[in-house]
C-alpha atoms as a PDB file:
ATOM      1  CA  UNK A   1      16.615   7.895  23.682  1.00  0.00           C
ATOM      2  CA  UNK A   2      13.875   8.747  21.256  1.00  0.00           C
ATOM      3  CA  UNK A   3      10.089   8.229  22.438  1.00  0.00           C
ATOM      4  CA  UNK A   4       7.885   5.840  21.157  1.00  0.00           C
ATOM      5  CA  UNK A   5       5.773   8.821  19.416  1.00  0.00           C
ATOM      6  CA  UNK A   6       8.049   9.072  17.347  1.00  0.00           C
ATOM      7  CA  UNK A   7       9.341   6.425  16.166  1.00  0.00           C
ATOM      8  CA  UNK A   8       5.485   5.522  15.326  1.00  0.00           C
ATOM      9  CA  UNK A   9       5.274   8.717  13.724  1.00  0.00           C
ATOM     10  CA  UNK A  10       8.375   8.337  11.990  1.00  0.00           C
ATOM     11  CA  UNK A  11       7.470   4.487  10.861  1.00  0.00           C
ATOM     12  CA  UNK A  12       3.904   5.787   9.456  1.00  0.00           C
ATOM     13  CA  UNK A  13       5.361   8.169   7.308  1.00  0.00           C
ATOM     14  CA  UNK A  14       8.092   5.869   6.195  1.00  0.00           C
ATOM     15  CA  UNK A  15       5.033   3.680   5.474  1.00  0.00           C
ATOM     16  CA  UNK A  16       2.960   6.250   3.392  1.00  0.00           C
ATOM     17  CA  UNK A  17       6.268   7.137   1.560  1.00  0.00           C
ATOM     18  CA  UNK A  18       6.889   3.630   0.590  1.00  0.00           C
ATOM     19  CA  UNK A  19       3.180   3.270  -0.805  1.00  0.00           C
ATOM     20  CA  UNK A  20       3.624   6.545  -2.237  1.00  0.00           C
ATOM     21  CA  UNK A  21       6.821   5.074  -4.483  1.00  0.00           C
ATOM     22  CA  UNK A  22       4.927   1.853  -5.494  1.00  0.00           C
ATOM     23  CA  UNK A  23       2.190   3.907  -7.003  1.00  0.00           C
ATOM     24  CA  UNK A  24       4.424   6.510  -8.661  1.00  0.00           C
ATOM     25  CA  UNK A  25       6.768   3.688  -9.729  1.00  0.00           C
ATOM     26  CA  UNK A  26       4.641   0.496 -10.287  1.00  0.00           C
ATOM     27  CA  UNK A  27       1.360   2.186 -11.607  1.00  0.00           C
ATOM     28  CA  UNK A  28       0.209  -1.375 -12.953  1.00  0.00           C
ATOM     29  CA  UNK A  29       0.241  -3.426 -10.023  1.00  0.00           C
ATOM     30  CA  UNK A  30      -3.384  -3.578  -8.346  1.00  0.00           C
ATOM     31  CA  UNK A  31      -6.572  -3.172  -9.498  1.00  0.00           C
ATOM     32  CA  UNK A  32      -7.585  -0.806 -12.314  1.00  0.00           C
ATOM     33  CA  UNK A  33     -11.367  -0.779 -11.311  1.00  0.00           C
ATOM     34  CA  UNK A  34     -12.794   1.036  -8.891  1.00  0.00           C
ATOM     35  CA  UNK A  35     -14.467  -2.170  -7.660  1.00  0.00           C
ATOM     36  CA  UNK A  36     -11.756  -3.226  -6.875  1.00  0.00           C
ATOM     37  CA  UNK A  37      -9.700  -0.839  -5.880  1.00  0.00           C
ATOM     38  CA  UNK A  38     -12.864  -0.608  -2.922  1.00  0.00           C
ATOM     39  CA  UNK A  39     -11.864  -3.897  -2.118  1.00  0.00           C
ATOM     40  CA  UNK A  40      -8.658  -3.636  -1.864  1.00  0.00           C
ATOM     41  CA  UNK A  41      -9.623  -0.619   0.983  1.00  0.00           C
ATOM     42  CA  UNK A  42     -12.272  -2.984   2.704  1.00  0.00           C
ATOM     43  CA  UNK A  43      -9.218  -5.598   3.220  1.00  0.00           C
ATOM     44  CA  UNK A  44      -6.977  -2.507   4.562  1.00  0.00           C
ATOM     45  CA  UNK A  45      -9.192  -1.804   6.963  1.00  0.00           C
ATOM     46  CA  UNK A  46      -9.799  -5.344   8.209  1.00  0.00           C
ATOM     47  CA  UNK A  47      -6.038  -5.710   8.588  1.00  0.00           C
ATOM     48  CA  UNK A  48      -6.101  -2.016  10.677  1.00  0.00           C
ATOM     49  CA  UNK A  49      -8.710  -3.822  12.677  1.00  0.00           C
ATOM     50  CA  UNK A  50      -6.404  -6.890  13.679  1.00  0.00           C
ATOM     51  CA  UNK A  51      -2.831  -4.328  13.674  1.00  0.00           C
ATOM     52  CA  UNK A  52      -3.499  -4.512  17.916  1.00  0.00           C
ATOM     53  CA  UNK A  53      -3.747  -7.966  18.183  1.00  0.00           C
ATOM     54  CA  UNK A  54      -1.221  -8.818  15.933  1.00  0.00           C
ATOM     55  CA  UNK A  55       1.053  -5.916  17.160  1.00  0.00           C
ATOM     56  CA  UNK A  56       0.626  -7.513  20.777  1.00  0.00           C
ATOM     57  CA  UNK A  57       1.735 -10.854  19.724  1.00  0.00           C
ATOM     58  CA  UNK A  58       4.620 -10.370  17.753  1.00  0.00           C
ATOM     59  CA  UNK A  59       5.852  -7.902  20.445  1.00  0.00           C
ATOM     60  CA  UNK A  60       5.693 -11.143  22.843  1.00  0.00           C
ATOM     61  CA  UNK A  61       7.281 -13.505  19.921  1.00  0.00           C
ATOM     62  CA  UNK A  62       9.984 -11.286  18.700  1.00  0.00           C
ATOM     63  CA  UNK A  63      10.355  -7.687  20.476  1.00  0.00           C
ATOM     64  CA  UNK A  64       9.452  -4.389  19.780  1.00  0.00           C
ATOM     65  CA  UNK A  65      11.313  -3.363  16.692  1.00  0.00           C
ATOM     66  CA  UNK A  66      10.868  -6.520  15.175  1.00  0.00           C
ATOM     67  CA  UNK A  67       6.977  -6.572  15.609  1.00  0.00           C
ATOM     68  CA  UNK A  68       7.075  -2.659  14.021  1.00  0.00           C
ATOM     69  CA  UNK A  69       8.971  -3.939  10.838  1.00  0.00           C
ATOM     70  CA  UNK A  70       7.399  -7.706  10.392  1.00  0.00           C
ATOM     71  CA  UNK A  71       3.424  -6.917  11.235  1.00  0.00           C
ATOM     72  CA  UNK A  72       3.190  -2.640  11.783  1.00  0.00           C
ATOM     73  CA  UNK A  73       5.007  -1.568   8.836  1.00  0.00           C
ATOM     74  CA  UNK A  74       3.580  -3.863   6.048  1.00  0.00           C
ATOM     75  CA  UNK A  75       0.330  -3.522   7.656  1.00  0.00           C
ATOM     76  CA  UNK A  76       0.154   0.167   7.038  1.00  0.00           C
ATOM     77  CA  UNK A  77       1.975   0.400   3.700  1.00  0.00           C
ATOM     78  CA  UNK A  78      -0.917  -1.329   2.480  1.00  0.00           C
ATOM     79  CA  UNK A  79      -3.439   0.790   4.102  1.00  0.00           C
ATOM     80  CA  UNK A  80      -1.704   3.858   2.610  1.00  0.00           C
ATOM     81  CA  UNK A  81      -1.084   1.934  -1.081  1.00  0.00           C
ATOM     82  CA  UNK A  82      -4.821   0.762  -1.347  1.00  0.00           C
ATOM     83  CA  UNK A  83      -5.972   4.203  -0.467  1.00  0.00           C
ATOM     84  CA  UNK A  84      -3.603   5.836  -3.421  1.00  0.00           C
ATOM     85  CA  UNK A  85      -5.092   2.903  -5.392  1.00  0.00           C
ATOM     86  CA  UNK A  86      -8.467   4.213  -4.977  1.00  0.00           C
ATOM     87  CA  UNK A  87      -7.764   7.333  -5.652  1.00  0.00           C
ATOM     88  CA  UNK A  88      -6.026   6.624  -8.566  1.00  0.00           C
ATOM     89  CA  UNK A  89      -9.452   4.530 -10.090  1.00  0.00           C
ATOM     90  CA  UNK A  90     -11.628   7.704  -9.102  1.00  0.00           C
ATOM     91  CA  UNK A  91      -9.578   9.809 -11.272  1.00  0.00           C
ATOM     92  CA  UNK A  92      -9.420   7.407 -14.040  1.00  0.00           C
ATOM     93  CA  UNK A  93     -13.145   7.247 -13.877  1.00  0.00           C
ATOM     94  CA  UNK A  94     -14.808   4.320 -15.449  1.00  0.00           C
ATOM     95  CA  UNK A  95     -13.836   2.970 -19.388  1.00  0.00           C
ATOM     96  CA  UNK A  96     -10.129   5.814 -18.536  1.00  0.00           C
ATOM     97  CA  UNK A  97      -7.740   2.963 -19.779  1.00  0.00           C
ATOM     98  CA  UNK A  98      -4.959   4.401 -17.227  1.00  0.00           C
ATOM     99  CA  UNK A  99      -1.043   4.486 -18.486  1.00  0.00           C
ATOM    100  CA  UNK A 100      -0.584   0.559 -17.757  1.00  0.00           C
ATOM    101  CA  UNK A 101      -3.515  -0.341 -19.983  1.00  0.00           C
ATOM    102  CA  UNK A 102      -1.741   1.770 -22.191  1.00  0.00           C
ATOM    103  CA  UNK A 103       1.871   0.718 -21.933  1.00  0.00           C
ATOM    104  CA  UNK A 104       0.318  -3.203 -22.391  1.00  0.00           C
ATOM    105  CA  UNK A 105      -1.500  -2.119 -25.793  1.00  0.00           C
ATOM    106  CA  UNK A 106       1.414  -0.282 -27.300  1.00  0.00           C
ATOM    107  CA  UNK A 107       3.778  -2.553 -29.589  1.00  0.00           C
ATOM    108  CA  UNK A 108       6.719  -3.069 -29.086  1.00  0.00           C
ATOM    109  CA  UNK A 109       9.918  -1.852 -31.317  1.00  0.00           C
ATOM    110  CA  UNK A 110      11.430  -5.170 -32.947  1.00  0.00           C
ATOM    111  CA  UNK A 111      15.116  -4.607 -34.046  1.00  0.00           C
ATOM    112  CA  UNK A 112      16.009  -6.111 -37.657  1.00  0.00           C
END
């Protein structure tokens, strides 16, 4: 039977590979400022706050792997996606349209 290390390590870096494909892959969803981009990192960490409590409850609701997918999982996905989000607005730097800005602006190609 495997140990409860790691399958938590195992689901955390299932979660920062997920948020790691939705940045790569969806580069316009979530903010393009660095505002907020910052909030997006204060709400992470006020979900990382509440992951016990919530982790506790759905463990008594549903069970233990269903608590890890349903409440764990998303919760850190989002932690790791709002911290690539971040990231991603520091290295755009202020008035940096990034590729999504870009994509939007370009026309498109009509067919005749």
């Amino acid at each position: 039977m495997t140990s409860p290390a790691v399958i938590g390590v195992a689901s955390a870096v299932g979660s920062a590979v997920l948020a790691l494909w939705l940045l790569g892959r969806h580069r316009e969803l979530g903010p393009q400022t660095l505002k907020g981009a910052f909030a997006g990192v204060v709400l992470a960490t006020a979900l990382l706050t509440v992951i016990g409590p919530a982790m506790t409850f759905a463990v008594a609701v549903a069970g233990r792997p269903i608590a890890l997918l349903a409440v764990g999982d998303p919760i850190l996905a989002f932690a790791f996606w709002s911290g690539g989000v971040l990231i991603r607005a520091f290295l755009t730097g202020p008035g940096v349209p990034t590729r999504a800005h870009e994509r939007a602006r370009r026309p498109k190609n009509k067919r005749d």
